[in-house]
C-alpha atoms as a PDB file:
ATOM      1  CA  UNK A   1       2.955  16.662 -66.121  1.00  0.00           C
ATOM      2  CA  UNK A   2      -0.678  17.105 -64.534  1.00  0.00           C
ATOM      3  CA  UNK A   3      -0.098  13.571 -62.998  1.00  0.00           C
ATOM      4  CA  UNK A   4       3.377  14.282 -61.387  1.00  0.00           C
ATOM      5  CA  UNK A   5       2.205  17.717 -60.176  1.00  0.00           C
ATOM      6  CA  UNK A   6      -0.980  15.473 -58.644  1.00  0.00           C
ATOM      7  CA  UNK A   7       1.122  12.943 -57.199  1.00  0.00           C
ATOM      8  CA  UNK A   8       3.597  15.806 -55.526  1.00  0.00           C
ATOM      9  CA  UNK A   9       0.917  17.399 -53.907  1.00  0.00           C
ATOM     10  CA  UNK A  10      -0.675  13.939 -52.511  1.00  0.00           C
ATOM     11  CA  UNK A  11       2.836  12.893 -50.848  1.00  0.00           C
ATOM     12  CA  UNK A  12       3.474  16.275 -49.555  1.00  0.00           C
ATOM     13  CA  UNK A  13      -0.067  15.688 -47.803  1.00  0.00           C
ATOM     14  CA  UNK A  14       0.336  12.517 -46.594  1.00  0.00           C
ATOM     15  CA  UNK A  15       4.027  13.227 -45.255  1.00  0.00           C
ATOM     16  CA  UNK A  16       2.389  16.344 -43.671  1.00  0.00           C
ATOM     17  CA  UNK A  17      -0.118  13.995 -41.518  1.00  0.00           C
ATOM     18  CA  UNK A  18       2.481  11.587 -41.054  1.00  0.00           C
ATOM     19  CA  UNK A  19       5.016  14.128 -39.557  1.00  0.00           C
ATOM     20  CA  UNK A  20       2.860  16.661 -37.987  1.00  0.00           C
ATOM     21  CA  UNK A  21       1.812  13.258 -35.102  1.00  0.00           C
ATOM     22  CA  UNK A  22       5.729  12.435 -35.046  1.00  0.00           C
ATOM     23  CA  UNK A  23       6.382  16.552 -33.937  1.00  0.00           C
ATOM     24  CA  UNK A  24       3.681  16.357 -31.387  1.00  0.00           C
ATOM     25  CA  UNK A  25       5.054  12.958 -29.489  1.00  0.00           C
ATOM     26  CA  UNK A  26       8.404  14.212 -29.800  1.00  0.00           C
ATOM     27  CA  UNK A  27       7.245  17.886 -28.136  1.00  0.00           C
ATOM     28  CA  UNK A  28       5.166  15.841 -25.776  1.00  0.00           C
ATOM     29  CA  UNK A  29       8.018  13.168 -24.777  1.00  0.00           C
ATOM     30  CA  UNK A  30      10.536  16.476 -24.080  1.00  0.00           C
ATOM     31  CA  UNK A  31       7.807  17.719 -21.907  1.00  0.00           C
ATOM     32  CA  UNK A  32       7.567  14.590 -19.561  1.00  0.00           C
ATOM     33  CA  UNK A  33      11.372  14.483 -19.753  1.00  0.00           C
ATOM     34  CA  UNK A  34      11.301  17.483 -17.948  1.00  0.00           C
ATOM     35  CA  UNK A  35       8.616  16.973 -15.501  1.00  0.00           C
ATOM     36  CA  UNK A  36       5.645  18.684 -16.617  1.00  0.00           C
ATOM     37  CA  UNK A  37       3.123  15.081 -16.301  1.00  0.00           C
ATOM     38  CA  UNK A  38       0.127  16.808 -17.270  1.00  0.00           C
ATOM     39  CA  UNK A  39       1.026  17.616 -20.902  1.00  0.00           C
ATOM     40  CA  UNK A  40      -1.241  15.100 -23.465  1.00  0.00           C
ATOM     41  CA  UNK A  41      -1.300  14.710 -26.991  1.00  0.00           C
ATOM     42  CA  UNK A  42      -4.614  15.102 -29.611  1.00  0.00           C
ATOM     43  CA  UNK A  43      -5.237  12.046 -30.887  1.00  0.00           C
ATOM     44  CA  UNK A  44      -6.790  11.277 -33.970  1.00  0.00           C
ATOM     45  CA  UNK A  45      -7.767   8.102 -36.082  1.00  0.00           C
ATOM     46  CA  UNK A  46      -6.928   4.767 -35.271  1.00  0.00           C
ATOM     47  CA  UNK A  47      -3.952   4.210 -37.890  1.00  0.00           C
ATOM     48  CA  UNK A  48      -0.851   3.256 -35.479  1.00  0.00           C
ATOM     49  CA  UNK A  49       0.028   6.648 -34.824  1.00  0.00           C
ATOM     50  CA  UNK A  50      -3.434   7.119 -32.927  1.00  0.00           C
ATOM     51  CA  UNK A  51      -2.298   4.581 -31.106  1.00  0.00           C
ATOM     52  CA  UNK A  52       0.207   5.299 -30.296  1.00  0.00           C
ATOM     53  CA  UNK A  53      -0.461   8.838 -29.349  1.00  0.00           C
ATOM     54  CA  UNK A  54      -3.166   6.972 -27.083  1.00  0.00           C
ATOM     55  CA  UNK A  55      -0.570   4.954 -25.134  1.00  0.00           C
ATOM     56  CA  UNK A  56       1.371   7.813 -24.745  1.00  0.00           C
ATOM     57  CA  UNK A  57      -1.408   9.745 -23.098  1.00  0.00           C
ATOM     58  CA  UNK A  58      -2.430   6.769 -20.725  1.00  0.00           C
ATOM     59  CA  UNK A  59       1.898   6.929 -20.369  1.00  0.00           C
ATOM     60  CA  UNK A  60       1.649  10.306 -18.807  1.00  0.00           C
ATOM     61  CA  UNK A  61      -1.738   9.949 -16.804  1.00  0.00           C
ATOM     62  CA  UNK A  62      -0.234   7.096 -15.220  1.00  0.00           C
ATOM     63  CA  UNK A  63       2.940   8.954 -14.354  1.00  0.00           C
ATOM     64  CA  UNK A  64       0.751  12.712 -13.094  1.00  0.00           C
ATOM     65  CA  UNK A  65      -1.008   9.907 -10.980  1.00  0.00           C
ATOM     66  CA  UNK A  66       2.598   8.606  -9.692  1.00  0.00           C
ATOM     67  CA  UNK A  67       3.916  12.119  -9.065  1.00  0.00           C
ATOM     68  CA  UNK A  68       0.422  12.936  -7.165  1.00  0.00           C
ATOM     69  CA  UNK A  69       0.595  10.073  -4.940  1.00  0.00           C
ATOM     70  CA  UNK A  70       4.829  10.981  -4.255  1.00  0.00           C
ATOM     71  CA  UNK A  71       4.196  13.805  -3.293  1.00  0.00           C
ATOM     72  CA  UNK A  72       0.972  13.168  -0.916  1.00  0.00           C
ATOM     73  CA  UNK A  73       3.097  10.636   0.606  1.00  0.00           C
ATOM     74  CA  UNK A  74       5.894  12.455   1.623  1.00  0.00           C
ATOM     75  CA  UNK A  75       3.717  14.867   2.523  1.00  0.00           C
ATOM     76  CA  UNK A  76       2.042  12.146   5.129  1.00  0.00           C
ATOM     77  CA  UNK A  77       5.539  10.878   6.034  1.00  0.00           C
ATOM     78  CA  UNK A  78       6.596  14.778   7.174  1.00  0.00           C
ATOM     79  CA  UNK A  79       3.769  15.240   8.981  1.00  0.00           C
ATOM     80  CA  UNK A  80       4.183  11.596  10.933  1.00  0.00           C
ATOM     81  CA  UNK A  81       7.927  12.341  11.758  1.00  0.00           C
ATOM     82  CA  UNK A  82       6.821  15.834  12.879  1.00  0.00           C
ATOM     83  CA  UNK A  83       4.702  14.845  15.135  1.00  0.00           C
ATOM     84  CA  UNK A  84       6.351  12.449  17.665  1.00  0.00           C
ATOM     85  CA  UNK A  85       9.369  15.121  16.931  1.00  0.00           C
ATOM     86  CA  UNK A  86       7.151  17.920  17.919  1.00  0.00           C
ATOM     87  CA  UNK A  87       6.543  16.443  21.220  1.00  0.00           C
ATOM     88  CA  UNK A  88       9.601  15.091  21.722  1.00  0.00           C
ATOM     89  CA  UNK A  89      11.002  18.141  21.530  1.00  0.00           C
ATOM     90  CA  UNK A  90       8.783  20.413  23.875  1.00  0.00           C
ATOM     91  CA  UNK A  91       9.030  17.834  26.337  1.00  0.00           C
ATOM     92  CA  UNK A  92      12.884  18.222  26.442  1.00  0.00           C
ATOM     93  CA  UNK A  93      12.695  21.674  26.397  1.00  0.00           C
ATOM     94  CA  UNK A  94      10.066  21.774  29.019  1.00  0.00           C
ATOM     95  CA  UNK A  95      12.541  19.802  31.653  1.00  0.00           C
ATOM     96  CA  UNK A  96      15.801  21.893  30.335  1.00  0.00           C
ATOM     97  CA  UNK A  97      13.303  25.432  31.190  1.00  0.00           C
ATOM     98  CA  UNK A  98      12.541  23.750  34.796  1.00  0.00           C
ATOM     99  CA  UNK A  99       8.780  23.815  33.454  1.00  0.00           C
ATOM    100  CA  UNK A 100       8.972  19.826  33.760  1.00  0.00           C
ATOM    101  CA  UNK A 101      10.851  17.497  35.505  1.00  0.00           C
ATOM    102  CA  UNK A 102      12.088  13.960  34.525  1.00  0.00           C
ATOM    103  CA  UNK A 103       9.419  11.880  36.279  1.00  0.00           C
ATOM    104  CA  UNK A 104       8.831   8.005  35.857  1.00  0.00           C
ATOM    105  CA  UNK A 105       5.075   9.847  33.661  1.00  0.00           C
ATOM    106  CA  UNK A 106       7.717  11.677  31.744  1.00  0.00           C
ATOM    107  CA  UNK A 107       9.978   9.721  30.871  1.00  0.00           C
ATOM    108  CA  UNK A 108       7.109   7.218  29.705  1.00  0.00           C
ATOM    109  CA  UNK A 109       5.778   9.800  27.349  1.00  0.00           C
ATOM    110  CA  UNK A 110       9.124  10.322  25.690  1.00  0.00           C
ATOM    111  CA  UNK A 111      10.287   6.314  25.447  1.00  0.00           C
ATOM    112  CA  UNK A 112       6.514   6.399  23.346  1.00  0.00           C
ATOM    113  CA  UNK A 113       7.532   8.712  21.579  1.00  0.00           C
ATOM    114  CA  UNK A 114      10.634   7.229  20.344  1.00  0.00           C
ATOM    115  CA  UNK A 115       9.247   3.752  20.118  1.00  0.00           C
ATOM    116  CA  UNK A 116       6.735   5.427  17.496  1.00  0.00           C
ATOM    117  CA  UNK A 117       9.488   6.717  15.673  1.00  0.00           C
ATOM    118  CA  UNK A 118      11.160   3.663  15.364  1.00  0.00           C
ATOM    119  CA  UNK A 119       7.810   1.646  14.431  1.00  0.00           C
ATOM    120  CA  UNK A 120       7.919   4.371  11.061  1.00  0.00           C
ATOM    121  CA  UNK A 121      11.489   3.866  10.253  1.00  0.00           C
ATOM    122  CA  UNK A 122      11.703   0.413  10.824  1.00  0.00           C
ATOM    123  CA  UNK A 123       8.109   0.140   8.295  1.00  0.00           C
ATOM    124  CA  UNK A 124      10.377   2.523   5.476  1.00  0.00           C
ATOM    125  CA  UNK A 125      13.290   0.647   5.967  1.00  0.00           C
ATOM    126  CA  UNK A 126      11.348  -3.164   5.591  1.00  0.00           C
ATOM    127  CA  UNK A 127       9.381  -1.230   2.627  1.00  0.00           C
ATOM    128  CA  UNK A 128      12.739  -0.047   0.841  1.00  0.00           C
ATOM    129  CA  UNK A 129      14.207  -3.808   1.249  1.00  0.00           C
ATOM    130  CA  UNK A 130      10.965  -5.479  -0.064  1.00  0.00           C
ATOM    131  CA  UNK A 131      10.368  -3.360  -3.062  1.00  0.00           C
ATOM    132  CA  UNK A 132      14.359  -3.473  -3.805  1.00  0.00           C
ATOM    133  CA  UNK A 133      13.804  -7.508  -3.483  1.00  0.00           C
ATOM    134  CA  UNK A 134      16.742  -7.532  -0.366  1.00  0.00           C
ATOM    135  CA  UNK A 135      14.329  -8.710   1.903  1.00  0.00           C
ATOM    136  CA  UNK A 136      15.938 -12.175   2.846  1.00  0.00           C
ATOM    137  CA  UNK A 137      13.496 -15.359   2.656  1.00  0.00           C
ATOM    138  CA  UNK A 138      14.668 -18.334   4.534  1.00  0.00           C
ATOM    139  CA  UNK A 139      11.968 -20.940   3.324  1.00  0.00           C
ATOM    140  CA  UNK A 140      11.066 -24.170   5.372  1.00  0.00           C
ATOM    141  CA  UNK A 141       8.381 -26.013   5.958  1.00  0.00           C
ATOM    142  CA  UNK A 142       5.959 -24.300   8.804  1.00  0.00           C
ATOM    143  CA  UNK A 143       2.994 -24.451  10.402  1.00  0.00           C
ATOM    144  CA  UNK A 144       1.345 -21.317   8.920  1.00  0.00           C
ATOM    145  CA  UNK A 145      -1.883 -21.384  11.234  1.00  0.00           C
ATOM    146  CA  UNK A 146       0.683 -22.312  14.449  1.00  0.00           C
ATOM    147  CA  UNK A 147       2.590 -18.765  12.761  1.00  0.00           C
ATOM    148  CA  UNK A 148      -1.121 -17.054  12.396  1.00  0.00           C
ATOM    149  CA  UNK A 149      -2.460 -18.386  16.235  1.00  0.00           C
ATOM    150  CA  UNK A 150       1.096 -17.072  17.804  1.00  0.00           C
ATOM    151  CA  UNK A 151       0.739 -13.565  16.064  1.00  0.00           C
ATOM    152  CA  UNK A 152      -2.817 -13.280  17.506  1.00  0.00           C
ATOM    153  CA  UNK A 153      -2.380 -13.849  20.633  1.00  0.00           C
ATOM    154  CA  UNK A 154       0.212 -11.216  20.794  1.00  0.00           C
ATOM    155  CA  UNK A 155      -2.011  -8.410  20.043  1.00  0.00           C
ATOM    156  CA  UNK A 156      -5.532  -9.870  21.831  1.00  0.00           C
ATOM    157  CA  UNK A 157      -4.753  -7.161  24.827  1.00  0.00           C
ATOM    158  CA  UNK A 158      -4.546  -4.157  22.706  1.00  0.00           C
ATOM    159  CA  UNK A 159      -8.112  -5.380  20.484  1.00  0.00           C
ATOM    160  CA  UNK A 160      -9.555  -5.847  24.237  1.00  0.00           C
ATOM    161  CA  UNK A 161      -7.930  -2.412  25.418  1.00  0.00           C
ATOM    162  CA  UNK A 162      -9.831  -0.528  22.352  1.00  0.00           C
ATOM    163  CA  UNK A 163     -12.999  -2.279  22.627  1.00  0.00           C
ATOM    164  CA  UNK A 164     -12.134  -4.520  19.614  1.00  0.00           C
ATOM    165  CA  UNK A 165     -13.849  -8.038  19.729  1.00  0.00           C
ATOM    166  CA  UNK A 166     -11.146 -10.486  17.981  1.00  0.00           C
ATOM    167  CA  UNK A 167     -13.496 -13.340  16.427  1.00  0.00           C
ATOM    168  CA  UNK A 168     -11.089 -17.510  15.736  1.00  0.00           C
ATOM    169  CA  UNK A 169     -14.267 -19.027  15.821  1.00  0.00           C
ATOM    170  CA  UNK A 170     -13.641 -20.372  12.421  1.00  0.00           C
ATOM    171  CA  UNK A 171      -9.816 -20.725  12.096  1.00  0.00           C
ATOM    172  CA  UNK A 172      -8.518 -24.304  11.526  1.00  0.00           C
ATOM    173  CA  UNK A 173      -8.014 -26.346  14.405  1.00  0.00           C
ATOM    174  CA  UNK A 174      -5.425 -28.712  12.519  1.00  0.00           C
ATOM    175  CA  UNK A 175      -1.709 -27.936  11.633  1.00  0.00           C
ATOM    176  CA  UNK A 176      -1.702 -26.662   8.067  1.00  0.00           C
ATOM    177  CA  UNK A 177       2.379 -26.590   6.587  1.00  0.00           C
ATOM    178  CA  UNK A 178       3.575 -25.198   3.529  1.00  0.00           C
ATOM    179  CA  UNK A 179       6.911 -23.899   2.380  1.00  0.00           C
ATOM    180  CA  UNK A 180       7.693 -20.422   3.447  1.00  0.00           C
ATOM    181  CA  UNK A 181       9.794 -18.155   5.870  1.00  0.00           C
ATOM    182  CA  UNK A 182       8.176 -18.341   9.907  1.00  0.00           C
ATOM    183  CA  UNK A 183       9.461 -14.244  10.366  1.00  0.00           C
ATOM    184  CA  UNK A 184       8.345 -13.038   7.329  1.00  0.00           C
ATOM    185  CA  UNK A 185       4.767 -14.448   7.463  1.00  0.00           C
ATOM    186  CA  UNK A 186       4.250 -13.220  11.066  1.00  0.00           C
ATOM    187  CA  UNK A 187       5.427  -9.477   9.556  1.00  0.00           C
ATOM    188  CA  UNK A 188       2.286  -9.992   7.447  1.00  0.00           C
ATOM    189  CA  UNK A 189      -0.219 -10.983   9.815  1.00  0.00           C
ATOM    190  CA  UNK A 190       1.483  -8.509  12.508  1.00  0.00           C
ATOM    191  CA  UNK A 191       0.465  -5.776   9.555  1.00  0.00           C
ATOM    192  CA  UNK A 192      -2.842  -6.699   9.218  1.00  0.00           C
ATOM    193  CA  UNK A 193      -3.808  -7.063  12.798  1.00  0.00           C
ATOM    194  CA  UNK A 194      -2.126  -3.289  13.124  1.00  0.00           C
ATOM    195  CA  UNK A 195      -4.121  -2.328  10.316  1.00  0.00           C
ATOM    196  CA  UNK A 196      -7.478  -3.801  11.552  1.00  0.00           C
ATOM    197  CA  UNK A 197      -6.476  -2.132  15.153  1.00  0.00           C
ATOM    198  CA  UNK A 198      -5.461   1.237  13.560  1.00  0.00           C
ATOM    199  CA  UNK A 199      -8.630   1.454  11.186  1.00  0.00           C
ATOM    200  CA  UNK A 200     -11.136   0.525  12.928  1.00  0.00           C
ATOM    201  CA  UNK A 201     -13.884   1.685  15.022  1.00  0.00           C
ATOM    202  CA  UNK A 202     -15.012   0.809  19.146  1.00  0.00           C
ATOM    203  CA  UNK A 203     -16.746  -1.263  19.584  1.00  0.00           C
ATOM    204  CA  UNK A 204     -15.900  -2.981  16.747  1.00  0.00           C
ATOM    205  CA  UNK A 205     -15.454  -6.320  15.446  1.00  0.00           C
ATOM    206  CA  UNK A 206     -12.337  -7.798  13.897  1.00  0.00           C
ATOM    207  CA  UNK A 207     -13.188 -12.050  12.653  1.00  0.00           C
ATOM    208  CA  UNK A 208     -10.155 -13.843  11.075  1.00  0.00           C
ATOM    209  CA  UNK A 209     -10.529 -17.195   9.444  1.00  0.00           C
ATOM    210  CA  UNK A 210      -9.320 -19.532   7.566  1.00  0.00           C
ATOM    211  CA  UNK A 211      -9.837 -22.516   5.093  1.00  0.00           C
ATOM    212  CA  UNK A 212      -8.275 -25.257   3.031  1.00  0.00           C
ATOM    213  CA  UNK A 213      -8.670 -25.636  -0.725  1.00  0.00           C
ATOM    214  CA  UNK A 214      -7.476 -28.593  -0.930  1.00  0.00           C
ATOM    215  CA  UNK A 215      -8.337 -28.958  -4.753  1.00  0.00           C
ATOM    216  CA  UNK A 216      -5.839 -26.167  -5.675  1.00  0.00           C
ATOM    217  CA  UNK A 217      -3.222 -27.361  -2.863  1.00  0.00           C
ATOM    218  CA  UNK A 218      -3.771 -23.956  -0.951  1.00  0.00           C
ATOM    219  CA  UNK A 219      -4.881 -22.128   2.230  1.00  0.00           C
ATOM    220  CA  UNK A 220      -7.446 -19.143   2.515  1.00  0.00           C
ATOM    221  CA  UNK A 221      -7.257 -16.956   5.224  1.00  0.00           C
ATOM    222  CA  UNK A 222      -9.312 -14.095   5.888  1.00  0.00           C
ATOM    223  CA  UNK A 223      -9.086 -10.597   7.977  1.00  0.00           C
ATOM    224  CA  UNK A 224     -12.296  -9.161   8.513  1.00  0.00           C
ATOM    225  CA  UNK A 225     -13.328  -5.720  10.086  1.00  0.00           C
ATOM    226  CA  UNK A 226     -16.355  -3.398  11.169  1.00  0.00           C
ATOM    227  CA  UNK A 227     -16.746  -0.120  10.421  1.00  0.00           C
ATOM    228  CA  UNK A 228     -15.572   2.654   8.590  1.00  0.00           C
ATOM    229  CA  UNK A 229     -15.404   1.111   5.106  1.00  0.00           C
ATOM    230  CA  UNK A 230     -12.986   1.952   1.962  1.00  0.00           C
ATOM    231  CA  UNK A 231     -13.979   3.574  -1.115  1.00  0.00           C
ATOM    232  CA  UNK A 232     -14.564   1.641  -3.998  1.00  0.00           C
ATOM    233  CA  UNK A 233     -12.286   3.526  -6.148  1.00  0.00           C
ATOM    234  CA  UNK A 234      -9.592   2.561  -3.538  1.00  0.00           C
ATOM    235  CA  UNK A 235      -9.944  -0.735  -2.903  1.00  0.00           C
ATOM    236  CA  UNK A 236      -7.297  -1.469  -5.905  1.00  0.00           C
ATOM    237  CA  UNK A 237      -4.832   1.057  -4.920  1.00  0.00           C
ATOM    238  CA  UNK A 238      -4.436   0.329  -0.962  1.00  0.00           C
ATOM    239  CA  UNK A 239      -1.338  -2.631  -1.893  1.00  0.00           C
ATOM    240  CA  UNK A 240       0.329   0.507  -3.774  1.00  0.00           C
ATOM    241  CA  UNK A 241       3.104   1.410  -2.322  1.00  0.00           C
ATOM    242  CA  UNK A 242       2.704   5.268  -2.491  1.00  0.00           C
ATOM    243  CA  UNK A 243      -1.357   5.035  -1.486  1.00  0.00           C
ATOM    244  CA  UNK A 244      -3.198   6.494   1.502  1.00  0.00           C
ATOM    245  CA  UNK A 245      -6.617   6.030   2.020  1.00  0.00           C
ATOM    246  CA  UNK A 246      -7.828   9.873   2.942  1.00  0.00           C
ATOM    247  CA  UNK A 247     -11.094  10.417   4.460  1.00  0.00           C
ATOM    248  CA  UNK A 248     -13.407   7.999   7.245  1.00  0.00           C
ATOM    249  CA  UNK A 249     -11.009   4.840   7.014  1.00  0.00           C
ATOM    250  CA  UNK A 250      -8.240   6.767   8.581  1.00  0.00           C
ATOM    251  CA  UNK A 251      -9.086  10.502   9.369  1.00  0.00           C
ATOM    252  CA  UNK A 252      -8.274  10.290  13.122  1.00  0.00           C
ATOM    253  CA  UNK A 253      -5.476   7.624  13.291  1.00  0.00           C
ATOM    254  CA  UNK A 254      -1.928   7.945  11.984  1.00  0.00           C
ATOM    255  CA  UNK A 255       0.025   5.427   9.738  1.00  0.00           C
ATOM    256  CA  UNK A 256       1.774   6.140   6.517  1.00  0.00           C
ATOM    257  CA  UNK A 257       0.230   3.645   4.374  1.00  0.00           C
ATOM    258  CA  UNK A 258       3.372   1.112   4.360  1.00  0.00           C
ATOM    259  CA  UNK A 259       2.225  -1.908   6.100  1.00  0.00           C
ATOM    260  CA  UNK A 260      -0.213  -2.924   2.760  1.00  0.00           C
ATOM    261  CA  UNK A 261       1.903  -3.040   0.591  1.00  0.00           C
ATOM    262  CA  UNK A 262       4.726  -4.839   2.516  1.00  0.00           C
ATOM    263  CA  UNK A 263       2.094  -7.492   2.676  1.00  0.00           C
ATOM    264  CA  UNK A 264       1.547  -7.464  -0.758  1.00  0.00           C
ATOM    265  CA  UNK A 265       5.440  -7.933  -1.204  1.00  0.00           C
ATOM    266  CA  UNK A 266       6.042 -10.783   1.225  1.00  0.00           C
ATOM    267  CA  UNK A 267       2.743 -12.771   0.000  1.00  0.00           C
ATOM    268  CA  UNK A 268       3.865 -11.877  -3.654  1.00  0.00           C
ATOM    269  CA  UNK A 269       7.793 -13.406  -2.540  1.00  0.00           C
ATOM    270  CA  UNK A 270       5.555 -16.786  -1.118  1.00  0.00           C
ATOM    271  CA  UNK A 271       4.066 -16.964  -4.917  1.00  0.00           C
ATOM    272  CA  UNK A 272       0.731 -16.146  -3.137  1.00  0.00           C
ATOM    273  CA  UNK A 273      -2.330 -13.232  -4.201  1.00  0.00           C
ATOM    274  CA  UNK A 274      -3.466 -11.197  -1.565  1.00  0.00           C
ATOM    275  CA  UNK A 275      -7.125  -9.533  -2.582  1.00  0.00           C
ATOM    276  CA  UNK A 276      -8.864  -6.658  -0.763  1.00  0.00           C
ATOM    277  CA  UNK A 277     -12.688  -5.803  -0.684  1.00  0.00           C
ATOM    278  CA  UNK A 278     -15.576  -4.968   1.196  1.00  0.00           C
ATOM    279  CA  UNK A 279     -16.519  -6.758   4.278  1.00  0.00           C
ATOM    280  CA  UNK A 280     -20.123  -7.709   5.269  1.00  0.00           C
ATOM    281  CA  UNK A 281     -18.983  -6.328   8.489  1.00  0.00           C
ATOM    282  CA  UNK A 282     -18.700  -3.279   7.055  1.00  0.00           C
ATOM    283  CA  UNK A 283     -15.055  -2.455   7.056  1.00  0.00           C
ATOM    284  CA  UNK A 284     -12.491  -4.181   4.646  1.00  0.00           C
ATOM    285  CA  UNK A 285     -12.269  -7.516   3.718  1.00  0.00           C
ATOM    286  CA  UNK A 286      -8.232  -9.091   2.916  1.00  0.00           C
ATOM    287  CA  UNK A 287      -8.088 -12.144   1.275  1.00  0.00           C
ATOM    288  CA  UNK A 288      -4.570 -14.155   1.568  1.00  0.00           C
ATOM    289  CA  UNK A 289      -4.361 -17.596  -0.884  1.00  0.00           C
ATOM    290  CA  UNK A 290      -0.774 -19.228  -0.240  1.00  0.00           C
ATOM    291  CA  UNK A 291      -0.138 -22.443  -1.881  1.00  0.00           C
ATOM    292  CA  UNK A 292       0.838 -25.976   0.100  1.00  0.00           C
END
C-alpha cells in the first residue's frame, strides 16, 4: 500500500514538471500569436523541454528584432516619401498663390524632385521582385569587368562633382566572362557605386578592384571607401533587407537601406557570396566572389 501511495505521489510530481513547461510554451506561443514579441519563457534544465523552451526564446528575440527593424523602416520610408512630397508640394502651391512662377530654375527643382521619387519606388519595387524571386535572369556569357568598366564610367562625374577620387588602378585589364545576366550585374555595381557616393565623405576616396582566383574558377572584386566607417555590430545586418545603418555612416544623406540587400539578392541568384567589412580606408569594405 505504502509503495503504491509512494509511486502516486512520484508520477503526480513528475507529470507536474512535465506539464507545468508544456502550459508555459503554450501561454507563450498564444502570446506571439497575437503580437506581443517580447514575451519569453523561464527556462530550466537541459532535458528537451529546456531546450526547447530555449529555442523558443531565441524564436521570439529573433521575431521583437524583426518587428523593430519593420517598423524603423517604414518609419525611414515615410519620412523619404515625405520629403520630396513636402517640397513638391509647396512649390506647387507657391506658383498656384502667385508667390512663384514656373521658371526654367523651377521647373528643374520639381523634375528632381520627382526623379527622386521614382529612384525610391523603382528601389521598393526591384526589392519586392528580388525577395519574391520574380526578378527575371536572362543568363549568357559576359564580360563581367567590360559590365563593371561601363557602370563606372557612368558615375565618374558625380564622384568628381563631390570631391570623390574613384581609384581602377588595380582592376583587370583582360576580359574576364562568366555566365550571368549583363542588366542585372550592372544593377549591382550601379548600387554600390550609389552607396559609396551616398556614404561617403569629401574628399574622400572610393578604390575598386578586382582579381582572378583562378584555383576556385572565380572572380574577386572589391568596393572600397574612406570615411565614416560602420559599426561592428552592423556589419552583418547591412544585406538585411529591413536594416538601416543609424548614426555617422548615414546621418546627413538619405536612402532607405534597399540597394544592399538587392545586391545581396542578385549576387545570391548568380550562386555568388557577397561579404562586407571594414576598409583600411576607413569606410566599408564589399567583397563580391562570382564563379567562372
Amino acid at each position: 500500500m505504502l509503495n503504491a501511495l509512494i509511486s502516486l505521489l512520484v508520477t503526480f510530481l513528475l507529470s507536474r514538471q512535465m506539464v507545468k513547461p508544456i502550459s508555459l510554451l503554450r501561454r507563450g506561443i498564444r502570446e506571439l500569436t497575437d503580437g506581443n514579441y517580447a514575451t519569453r519563457i523561464h527556462t530550466v534544465g537541459c532535458d528537451e523541454l529546456g531546450q526547447l523552451s530555449h529555442d523558443f526564446n531565441h524564436l521570439a528575440a529573433r521575431l521583437q528584432q524583426h518587428e523593430q527593424a519593420r517598423q524603423q523602416w517604414m518609419m525611414d520610408i515615410t519620412h523619404e516619401l515625405r520629403t520630396p512630397l513636402s517640397i513638391l508640394r509647396g512649390e506647387i502651391e507657391a506658383i498656384q498663390d502667385d508667390i512663384n512662377t514656373a521658371n526654367p530654375q523651377t521647373i528643374q527643382s520639381l523634375h528632381q524632385e520627382t526623379l527622386h521619387l521614382q529612384r525610391l519606388v523603382d528601389d521598393l519595387y526591384a526589392l519586392s521582385m528580388s525577395d519574391n524571386g520574380a526578378l527575371s535572369y536572362q543568363k549568357e556569357r559576359v564580360d563581367i569587368i567590360q559590365i563593371l568598366r561601363d557602370s563606372i564610367n557612368q558615375f565618374t562625374q558625380r564622384f568628381h562633382e563631390q570631391a570623390l577620387e574613384l581609384n581602377t588602378d588595380t582592376l583587370l585589364k583582360q576580359a574576364v566572362y562568366l555566365h550571368g545576366d549583363a542588366q542585372r550585374l550592372q544593377q549591382l555595381f550601379h548600387n554600390l557605386l550609389k552607396n559609396s557616393l551616398r556614404y561617403t565623405d569629401s574628399p574622400g576616396l572610393v578604390h575598386i578592384s578586382a582579381q582572378l582566383e583562378l584555383d576556385k574558377h572565380t572572380i574577386t572584386i572589391i568596393f572600397e571607401d574612406s570615411a565614416p566607417g560602420v559599426p561592428n555590430d552592423s556589419l552583418p545586418k547591412l544585406f538585411e533587407r529591413l536594416y538601416r545603418v543609424e548614426h555617422s555612416r548615414n546621418r546627413t544623406t538619405s536612402g532607405a537601406g534597399i540597394g544592399l540587400s538587392i545586391c545581396h539578392n542578385i549576387v545570391t541568384a548568380h550562386n555568388g557570396a557577397i561579404q562586407a567589412t571594414h576598409s583600411h580606408l576607413g569606410g566599408l569594405k564589399i567583397t563580391l566572389r562570382l564563379p567562372l
